[in-house]
PDB file of N, CA and C in Angstrom:
ATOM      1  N   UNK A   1     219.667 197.266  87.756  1.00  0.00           N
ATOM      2  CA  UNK A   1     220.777 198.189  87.816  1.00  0.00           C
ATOM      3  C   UNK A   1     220.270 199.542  88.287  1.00  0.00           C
ATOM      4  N   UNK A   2     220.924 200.021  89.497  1.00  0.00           N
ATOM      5  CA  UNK A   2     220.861 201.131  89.542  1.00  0.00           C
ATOM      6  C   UNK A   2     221.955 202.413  89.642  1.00  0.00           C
ATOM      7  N   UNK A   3     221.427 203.115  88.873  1.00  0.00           N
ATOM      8  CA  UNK A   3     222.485 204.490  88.863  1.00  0.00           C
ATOM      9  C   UNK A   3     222.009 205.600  89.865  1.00  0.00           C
ATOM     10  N   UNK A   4     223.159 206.664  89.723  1.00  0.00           N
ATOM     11  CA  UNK A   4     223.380 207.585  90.573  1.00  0.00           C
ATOM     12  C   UNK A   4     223.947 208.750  89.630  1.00  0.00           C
ATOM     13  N   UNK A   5     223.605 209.873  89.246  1.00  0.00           N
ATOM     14  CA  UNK A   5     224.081 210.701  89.077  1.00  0.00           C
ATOM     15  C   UNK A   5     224.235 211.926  90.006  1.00  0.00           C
ATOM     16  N   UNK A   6     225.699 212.061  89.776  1.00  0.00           N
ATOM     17  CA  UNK A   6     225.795 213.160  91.120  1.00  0.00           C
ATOM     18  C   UNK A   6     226.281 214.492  90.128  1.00  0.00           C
ATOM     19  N   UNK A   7     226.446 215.812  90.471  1.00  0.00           N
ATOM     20  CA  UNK A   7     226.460 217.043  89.335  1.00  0.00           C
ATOM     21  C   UNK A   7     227.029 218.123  90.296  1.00  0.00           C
ATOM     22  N   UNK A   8     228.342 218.574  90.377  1.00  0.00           N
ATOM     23  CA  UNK A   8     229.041 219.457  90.703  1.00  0.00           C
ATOM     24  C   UNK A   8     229.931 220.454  90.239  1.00  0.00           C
ATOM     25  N   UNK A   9     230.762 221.243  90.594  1.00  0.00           N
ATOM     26  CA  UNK A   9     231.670 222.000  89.481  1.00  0.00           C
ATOM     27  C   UNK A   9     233.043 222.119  89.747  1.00  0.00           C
ATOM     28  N   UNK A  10     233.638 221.784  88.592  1.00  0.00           N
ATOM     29  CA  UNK A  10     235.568 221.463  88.803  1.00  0.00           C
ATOM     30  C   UNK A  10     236.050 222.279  88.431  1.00  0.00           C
ATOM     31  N   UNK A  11     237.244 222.823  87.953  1.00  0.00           N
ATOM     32  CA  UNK A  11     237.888 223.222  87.220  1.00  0.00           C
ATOM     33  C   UNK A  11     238.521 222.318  86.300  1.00  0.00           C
ATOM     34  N   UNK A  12     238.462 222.013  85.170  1.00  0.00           N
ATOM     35  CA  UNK A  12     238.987 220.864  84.071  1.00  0.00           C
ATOM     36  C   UNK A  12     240.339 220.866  84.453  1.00  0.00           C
ATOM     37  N   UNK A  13     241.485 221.676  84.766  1.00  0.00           N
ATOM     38  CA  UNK A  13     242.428 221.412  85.622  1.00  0.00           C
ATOM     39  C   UNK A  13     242.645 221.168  86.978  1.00  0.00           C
ATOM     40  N   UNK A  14     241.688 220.387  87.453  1.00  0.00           N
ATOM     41  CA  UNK A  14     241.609 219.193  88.018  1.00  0.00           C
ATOM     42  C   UNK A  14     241.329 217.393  88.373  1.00  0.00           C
ATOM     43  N   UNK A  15     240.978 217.324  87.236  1.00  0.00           N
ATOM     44  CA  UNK A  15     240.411 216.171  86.961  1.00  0.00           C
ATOM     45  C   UNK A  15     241.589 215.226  87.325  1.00  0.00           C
ATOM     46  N   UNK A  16     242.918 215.284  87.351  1.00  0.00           N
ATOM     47  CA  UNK A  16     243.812 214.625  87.262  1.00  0.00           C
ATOM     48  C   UNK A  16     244.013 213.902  88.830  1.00  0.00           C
ATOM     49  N   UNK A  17     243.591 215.053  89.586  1.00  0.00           N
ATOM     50  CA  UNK A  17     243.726 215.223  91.049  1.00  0.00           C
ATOM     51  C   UNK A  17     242.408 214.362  91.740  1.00  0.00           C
ATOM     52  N   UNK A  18     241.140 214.613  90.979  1.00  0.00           N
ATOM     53  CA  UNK A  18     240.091 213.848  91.503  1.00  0.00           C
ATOM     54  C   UNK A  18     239.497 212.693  91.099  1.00  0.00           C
ATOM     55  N   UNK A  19     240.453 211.665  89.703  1.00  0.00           N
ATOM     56  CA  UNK A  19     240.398 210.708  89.608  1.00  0.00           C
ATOM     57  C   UNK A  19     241.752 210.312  90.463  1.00  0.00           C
ATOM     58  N   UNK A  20     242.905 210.591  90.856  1.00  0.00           N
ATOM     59  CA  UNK A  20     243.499 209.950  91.819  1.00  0.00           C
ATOM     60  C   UNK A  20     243.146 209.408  93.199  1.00  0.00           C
ATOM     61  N   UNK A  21     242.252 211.013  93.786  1.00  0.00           N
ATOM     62  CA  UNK A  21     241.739 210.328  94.838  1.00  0.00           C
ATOM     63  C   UNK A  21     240.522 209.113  94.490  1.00  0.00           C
ATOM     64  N   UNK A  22     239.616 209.292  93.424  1.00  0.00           N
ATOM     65  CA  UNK A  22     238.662 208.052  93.428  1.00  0.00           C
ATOM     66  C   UNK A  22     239.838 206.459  93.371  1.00  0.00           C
ATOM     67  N   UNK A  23     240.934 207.003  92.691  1.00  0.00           N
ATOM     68  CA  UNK A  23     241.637 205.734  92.653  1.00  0.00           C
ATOM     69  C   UNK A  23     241.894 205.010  93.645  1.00  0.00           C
ATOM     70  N   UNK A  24     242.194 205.918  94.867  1.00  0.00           N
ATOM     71  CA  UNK A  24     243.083 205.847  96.062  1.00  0.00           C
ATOM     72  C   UNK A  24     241.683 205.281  96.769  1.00  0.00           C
ATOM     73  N   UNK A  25     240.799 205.592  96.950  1.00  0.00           N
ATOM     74  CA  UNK A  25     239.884 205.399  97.578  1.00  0.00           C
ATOM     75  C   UNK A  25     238.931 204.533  97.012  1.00  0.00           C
ATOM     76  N   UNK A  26     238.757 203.766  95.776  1.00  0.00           N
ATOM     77  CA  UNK A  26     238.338 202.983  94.894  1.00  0.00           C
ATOM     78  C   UNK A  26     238.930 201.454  95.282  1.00  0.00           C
ATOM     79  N   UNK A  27     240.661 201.732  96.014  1.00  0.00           N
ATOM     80  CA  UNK A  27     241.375 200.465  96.055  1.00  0.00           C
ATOM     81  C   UNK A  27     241.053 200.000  97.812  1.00  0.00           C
ATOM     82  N   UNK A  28     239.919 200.986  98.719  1.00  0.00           N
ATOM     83  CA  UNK A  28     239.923 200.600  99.672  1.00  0.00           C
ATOM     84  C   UNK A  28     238.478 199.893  99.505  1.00  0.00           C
ATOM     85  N   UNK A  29     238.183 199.476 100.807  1.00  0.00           N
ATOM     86  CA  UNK A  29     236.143 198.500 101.215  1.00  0.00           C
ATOM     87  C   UNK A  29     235.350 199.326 100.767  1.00  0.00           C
ATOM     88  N   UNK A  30     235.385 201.060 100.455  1.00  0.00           N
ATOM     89  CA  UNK A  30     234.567 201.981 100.594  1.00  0.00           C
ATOM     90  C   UNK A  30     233.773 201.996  99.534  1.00  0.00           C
ATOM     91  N   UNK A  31     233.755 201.729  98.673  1.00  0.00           N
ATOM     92  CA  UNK A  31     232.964 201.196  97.065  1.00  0.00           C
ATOM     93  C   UNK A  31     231.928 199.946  97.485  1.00  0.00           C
ATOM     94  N   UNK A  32     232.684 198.917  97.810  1.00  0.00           N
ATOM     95  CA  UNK A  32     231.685 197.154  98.553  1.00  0.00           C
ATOM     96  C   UNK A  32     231.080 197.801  99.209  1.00  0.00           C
ATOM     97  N   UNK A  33     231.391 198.759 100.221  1.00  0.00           N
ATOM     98  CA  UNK A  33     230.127 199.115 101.619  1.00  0.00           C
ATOM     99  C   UNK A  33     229.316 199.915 100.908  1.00  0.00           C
ATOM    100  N   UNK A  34     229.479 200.911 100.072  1.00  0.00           N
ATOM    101  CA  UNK A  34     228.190 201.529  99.835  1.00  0.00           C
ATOM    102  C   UNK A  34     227.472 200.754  98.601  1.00  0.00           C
ATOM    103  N   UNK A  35     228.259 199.412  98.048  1.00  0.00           N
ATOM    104  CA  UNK A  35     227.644 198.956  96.568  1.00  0.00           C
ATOM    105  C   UNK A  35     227.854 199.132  95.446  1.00  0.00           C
ATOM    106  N   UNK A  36     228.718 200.024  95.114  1.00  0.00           N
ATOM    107  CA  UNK A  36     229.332 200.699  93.906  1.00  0.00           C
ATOM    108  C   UNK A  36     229.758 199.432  93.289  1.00  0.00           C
ATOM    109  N   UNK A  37     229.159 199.081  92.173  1.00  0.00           N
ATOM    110  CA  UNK A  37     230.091 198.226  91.002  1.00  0.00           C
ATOM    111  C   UNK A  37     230.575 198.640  89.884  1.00  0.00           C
ATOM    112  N   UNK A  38     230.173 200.279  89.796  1.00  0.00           N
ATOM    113  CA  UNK A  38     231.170 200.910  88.427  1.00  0.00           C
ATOM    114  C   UNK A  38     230.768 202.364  88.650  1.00  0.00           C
ATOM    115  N   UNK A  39     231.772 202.928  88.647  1.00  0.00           N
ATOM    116  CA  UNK A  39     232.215 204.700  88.365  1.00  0.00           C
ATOM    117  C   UNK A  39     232.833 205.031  87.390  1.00  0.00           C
ATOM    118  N   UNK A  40     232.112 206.019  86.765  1.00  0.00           N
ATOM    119  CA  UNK A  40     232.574 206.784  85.811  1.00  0.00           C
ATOM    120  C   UNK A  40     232.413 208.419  86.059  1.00  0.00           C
ATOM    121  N   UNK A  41     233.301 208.574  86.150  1.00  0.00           N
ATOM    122  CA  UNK A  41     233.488 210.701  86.382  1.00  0.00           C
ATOM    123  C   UNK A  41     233.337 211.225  84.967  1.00  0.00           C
ATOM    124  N   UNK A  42     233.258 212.040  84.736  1.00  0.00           N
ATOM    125  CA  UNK A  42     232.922 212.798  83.664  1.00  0.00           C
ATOM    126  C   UNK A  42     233.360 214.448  83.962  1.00  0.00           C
ATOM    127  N   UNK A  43     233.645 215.469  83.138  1.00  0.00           N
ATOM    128  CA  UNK A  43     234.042 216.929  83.247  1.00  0.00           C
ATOM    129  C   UNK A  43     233.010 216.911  81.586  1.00  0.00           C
ATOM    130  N   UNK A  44     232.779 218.176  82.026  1.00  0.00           N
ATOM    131  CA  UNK A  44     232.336 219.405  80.672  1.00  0.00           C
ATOM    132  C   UNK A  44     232.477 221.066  80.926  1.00  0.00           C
ATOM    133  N   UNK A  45     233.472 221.405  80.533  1.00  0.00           N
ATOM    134  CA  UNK A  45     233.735 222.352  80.784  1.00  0.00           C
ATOM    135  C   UNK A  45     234.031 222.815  82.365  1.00  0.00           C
ATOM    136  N   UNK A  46     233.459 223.370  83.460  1.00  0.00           N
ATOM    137  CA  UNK A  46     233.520 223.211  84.812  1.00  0.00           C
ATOM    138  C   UNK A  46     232.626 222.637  85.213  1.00  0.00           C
ATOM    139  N   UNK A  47     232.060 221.309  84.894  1.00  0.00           N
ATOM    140  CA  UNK A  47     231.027 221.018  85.071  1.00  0.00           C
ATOM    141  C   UNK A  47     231.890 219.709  85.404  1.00  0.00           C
ATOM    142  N   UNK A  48     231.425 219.222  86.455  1.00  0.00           N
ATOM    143  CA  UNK A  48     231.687 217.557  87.263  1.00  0.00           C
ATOM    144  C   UNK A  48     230.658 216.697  87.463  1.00  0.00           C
ATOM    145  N   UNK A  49     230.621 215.217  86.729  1.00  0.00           N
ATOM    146  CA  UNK A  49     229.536 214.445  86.630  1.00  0.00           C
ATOM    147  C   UNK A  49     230.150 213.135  87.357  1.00  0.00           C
ATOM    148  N   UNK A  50     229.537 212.721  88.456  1.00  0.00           N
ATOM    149  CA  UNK A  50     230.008 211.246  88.822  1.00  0.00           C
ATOM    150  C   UNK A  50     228.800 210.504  88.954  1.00  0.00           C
ATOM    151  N   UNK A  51     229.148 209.759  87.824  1.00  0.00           N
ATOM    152  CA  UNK A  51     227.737 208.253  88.300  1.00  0.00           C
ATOM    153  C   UNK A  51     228.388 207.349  87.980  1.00  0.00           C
ATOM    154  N   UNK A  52     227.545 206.526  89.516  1.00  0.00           N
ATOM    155  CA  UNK A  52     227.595 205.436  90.049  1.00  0.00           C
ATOM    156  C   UNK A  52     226.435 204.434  90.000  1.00  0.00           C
ATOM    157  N   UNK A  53     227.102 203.731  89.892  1.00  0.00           N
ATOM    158  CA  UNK A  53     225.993 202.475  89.060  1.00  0.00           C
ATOM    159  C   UNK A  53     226.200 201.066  90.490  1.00  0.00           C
ATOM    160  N   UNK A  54     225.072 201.019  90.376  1.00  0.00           N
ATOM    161  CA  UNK A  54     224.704 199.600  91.838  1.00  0.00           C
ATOM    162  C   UNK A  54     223.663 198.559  91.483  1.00  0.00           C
ATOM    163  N   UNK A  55     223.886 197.602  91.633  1.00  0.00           N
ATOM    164  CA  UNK A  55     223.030 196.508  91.726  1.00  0.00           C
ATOM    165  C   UNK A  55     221.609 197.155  92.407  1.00  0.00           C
ATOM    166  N   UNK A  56     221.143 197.713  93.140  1.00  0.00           N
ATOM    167  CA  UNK A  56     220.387 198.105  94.190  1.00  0.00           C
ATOM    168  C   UNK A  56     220.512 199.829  94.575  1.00  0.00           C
ATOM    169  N   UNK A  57     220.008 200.577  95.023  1.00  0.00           N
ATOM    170  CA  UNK A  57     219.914 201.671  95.355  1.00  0.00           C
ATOM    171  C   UNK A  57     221.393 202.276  96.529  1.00  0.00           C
ATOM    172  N   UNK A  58     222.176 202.914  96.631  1.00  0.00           N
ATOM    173  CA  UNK A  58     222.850 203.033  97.141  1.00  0.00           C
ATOM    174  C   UNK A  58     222.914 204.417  98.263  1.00  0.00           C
ATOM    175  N   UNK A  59     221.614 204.766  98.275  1.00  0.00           N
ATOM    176  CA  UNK A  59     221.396 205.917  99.375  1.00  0.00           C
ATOM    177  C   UNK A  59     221.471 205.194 101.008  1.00  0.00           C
ATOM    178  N   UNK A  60     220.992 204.421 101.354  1.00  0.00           N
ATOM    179  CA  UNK A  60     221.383 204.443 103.230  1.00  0.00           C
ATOM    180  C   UNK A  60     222.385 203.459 103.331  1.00  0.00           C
ATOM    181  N   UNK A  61     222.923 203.153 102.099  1.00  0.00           N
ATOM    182  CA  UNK A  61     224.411 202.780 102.689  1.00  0.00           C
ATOM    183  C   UNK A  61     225.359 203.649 102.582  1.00  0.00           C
ATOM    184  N   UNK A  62     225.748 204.843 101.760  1.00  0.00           N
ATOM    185  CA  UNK A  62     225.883 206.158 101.712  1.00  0.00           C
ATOM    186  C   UNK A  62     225.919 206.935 102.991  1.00  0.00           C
ATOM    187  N   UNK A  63     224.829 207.009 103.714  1.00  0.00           N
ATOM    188  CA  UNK A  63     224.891 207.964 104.686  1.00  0.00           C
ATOM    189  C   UNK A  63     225.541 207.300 105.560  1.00  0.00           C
ATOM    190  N   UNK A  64     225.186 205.525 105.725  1.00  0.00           N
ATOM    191  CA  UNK A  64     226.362 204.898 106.852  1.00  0.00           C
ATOM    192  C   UNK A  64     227.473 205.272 106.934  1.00  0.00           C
ATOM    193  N   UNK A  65     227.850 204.848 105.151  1.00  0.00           N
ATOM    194  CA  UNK A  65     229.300 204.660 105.201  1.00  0.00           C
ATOM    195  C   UNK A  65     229.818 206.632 105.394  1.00  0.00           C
ATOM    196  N   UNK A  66     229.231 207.359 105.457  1.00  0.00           N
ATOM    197  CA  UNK A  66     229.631 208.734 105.700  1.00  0.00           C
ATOM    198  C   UNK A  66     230.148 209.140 107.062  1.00  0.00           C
ATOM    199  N   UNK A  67     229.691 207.978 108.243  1.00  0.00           N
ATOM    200  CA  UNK A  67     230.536 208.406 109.533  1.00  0.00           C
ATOM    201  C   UNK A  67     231.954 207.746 109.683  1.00  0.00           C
ATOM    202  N   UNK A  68     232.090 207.008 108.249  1.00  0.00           N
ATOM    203  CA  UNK A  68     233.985 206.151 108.510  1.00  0.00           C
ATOM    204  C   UNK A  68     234.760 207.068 107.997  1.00  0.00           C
ATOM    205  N   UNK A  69     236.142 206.525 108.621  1.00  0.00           N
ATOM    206  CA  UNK A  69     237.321 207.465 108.274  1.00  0.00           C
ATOM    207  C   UNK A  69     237.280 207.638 106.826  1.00  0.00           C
ATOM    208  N   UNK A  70     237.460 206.310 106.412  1.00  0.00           N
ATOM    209  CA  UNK A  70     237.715 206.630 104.780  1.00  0.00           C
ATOM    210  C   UNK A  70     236.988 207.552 104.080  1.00  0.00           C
ATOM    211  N   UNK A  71     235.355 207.611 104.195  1.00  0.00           N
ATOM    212  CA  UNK A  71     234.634 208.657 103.519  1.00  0.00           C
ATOM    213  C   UNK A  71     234.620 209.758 104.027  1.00  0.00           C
ATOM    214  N   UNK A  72     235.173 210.217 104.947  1.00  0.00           N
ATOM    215  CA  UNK A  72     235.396 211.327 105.837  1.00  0.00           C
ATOM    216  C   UNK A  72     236.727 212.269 104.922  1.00  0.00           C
ATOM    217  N   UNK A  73     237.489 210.806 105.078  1.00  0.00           N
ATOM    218  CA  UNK A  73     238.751 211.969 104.453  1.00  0.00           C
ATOM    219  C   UNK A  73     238.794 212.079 102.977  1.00  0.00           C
ATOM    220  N   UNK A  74     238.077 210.955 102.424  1.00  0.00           N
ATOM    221  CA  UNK A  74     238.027 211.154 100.681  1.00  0.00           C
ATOM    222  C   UNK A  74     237.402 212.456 100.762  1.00  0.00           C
ATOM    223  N   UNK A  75     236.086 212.141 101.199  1.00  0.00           N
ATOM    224  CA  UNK A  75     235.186 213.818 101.204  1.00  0.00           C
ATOM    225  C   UNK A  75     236.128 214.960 101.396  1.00  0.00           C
ATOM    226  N   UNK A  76     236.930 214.787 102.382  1.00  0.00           N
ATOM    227  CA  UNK A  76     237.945 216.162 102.211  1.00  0.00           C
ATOM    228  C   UNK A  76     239.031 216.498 101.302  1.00  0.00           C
ATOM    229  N   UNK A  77     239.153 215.511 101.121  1.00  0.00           N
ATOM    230  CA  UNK A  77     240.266 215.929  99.606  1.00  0.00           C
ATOM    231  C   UNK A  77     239.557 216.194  98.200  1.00  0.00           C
ATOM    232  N   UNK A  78     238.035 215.526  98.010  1.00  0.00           N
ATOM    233  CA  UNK A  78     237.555 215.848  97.094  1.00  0.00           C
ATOM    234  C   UNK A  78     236.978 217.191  97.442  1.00  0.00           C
ATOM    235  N   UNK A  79     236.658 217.790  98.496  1.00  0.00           N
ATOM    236  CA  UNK A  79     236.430 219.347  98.767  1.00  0.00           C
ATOM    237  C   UNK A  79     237.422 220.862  98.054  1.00  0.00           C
ATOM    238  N   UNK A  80     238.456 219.722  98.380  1.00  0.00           N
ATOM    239  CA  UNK A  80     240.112 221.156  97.985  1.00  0.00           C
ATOM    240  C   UNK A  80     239.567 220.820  96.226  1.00  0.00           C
ATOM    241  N   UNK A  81     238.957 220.153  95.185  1.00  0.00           N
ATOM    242  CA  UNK A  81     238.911 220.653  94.144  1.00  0.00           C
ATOM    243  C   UNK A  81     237.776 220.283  93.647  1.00  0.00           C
ATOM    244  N   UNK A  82     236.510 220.112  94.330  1.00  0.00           N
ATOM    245  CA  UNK A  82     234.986 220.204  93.824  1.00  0.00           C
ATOM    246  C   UNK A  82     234.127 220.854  94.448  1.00  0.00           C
ATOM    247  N   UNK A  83     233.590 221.655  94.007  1.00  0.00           N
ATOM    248  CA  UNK A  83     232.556 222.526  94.529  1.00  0.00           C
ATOM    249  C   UNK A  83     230.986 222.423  94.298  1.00  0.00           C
ATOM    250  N   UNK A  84     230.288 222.636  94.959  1.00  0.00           N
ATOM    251  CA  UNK A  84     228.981 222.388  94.820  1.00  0.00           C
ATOM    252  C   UNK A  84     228.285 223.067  93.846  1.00  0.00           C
ATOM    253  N   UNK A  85     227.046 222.615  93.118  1.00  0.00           N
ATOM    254  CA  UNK A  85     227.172 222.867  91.829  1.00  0.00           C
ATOM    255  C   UNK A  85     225.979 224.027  92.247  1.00  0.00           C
ATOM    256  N   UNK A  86     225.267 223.219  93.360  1.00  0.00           N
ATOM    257  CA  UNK A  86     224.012 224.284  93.822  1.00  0.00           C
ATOM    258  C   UNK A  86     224.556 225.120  95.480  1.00  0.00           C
ATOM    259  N   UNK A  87     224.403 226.475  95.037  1.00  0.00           N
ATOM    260  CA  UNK A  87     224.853 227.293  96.436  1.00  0.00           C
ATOM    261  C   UNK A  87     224.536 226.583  97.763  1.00  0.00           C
ATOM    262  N   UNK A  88     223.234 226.261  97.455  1.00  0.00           N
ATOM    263  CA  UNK A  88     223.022 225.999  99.026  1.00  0.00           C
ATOM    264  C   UNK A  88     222.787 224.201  99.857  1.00  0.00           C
ATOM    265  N   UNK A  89     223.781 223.405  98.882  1.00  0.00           N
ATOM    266  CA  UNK A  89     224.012 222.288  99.425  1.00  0.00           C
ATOM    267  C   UNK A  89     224.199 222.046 100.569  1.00  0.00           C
ATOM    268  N   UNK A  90     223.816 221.059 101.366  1.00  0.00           N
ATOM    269  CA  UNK A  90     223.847 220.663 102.680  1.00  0.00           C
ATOM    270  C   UNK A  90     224.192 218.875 102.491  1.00  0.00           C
ATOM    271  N   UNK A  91     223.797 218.256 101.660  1.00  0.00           N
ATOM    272  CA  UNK A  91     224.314 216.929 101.997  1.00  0.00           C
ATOM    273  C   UNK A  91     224.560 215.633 100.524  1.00  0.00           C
ATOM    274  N   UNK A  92     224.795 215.253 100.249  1.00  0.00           N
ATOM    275  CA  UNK A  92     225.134 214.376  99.183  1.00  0.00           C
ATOM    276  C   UNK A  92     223.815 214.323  98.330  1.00  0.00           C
ATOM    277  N   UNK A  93     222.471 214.171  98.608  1.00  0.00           N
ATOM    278  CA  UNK A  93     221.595 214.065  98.149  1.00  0.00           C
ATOM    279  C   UNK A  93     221.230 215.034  97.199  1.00  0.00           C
ATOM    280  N   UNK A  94     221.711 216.473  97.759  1.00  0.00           N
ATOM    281  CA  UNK A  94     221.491 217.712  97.159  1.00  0.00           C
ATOM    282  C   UNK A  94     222.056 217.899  95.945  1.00  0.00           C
ATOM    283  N   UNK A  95     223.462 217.197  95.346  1.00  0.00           N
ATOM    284  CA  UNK A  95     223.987 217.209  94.272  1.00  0.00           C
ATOM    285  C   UNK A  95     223.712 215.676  93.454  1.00  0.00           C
ATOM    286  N   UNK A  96     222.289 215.630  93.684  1.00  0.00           N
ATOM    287  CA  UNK A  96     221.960 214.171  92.808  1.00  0.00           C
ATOM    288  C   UNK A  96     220.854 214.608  91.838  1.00  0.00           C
ATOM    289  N   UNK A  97     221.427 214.428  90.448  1.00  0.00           N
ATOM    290  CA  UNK A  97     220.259 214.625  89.271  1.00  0.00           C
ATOM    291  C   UNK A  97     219.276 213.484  89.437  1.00  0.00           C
ATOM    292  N   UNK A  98     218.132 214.153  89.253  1.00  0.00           N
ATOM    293  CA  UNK A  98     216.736 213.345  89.421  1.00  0.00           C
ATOM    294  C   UNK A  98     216.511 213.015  87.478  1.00  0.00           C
ATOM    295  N   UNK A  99     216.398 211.421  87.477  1.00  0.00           N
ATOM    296  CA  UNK A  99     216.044 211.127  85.880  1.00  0.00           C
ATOM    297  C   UNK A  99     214.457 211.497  85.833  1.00  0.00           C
ATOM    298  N   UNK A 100     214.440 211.878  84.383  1.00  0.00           N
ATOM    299  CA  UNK A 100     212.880 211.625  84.192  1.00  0.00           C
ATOM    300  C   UNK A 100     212.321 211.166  83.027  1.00  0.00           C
ATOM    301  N   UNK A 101     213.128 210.437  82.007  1.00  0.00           N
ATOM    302  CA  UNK A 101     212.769 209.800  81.140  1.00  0.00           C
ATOM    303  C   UNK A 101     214.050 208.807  81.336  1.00  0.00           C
ATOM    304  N   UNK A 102     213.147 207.221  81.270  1.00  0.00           N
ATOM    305  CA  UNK A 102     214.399 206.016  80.891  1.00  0.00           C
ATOM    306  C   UNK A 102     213.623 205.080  79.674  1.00  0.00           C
ATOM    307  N   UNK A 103     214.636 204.732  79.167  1.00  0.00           N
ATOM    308  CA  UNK A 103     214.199 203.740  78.118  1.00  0.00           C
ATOM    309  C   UNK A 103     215.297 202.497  77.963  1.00  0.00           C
ATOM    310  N   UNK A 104     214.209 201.284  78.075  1.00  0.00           N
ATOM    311  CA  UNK A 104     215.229 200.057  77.985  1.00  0.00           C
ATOM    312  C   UNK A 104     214.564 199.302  76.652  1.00  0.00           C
ATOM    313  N   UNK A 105     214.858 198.352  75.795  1.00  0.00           N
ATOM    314  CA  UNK A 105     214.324 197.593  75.123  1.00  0.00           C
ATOM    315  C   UNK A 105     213.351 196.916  75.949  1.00  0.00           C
ATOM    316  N   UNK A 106     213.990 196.411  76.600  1.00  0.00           N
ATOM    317  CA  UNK A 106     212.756 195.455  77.946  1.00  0.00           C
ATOM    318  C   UNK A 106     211.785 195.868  78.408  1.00  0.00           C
ATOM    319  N   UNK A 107     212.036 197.180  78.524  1.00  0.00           N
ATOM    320  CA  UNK A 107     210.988 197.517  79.639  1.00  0.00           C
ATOM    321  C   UNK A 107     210.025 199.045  79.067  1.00  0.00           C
ATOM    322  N   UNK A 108     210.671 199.139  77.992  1.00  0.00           N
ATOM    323  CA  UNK A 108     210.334 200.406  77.418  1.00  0.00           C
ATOM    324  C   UNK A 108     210.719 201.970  78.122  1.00  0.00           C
ATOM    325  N   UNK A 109     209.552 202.434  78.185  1.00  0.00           N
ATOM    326  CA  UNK A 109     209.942 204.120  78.617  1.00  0.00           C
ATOM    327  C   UNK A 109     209.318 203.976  80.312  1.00  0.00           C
ATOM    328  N   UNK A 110     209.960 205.062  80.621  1.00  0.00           N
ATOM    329  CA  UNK A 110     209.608 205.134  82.338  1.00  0.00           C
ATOM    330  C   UNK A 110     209.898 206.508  82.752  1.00  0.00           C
ATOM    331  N   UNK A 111     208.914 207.200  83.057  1.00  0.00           N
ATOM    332  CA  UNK A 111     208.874 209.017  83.191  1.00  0.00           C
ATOM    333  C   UNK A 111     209.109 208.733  85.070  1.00  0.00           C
ATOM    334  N   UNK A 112     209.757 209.752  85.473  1.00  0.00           N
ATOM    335  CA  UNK A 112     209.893 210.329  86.677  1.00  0.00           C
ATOM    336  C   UNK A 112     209.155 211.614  87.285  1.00  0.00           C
TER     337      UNK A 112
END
């Protein structure tokens, strides 16, 4: 299993607006093409958390799927109410928390 945490900033009066579009855009291919088998959004205060969880790593299917319509225009509607959490973002990667401690029963601990 692999996850994805992504870390941006909302206004908590929006959340309503940016789980619709994941909805809207959840019911199209655009989830299968990049691998997504479960999303969960999250808010804390103005704080916006989306992880995504994949069988497999989901970075260069990501940047593919970033030249289709669909991720083109989700990206723009999720723009009108998420903002970047770090000033000087330039690309999806930039708003991805890096883990550095995991722990499984199986497998124990694993530092980053």
């Amino acid at each position: 299993m692999h996850r994805t945490l992504i870390v941006a900033r909302m206004a908590p009066s929006e959340k309503d607006a940016v789980a619709d579009i994941f909805s809207k855009s959840d019911a199209t291919e655009l989830p299968h093409m990049v691998g997504v088998t479960r999303r969960t959004l999250f808010r804390f205060h103005d704080l916006y958390f989306h992880l995504v969880e994949a069988e497999d790593g989901i970075t260069d299917r990501l940047y593919k799927a970033r030249e289709t319509d669909l991720y083109q225009d989700m990206s723009a509607e999720l723009a009108e109410h998420i903002r970047p959490y770090d000033p000087n973002w330039q690309e999806p990667k930039d708003a991805m928390a890096s883990p550095f401690y995991i722990w499984t029963p199986q497998e124990g601990v694993t530092r980053g």
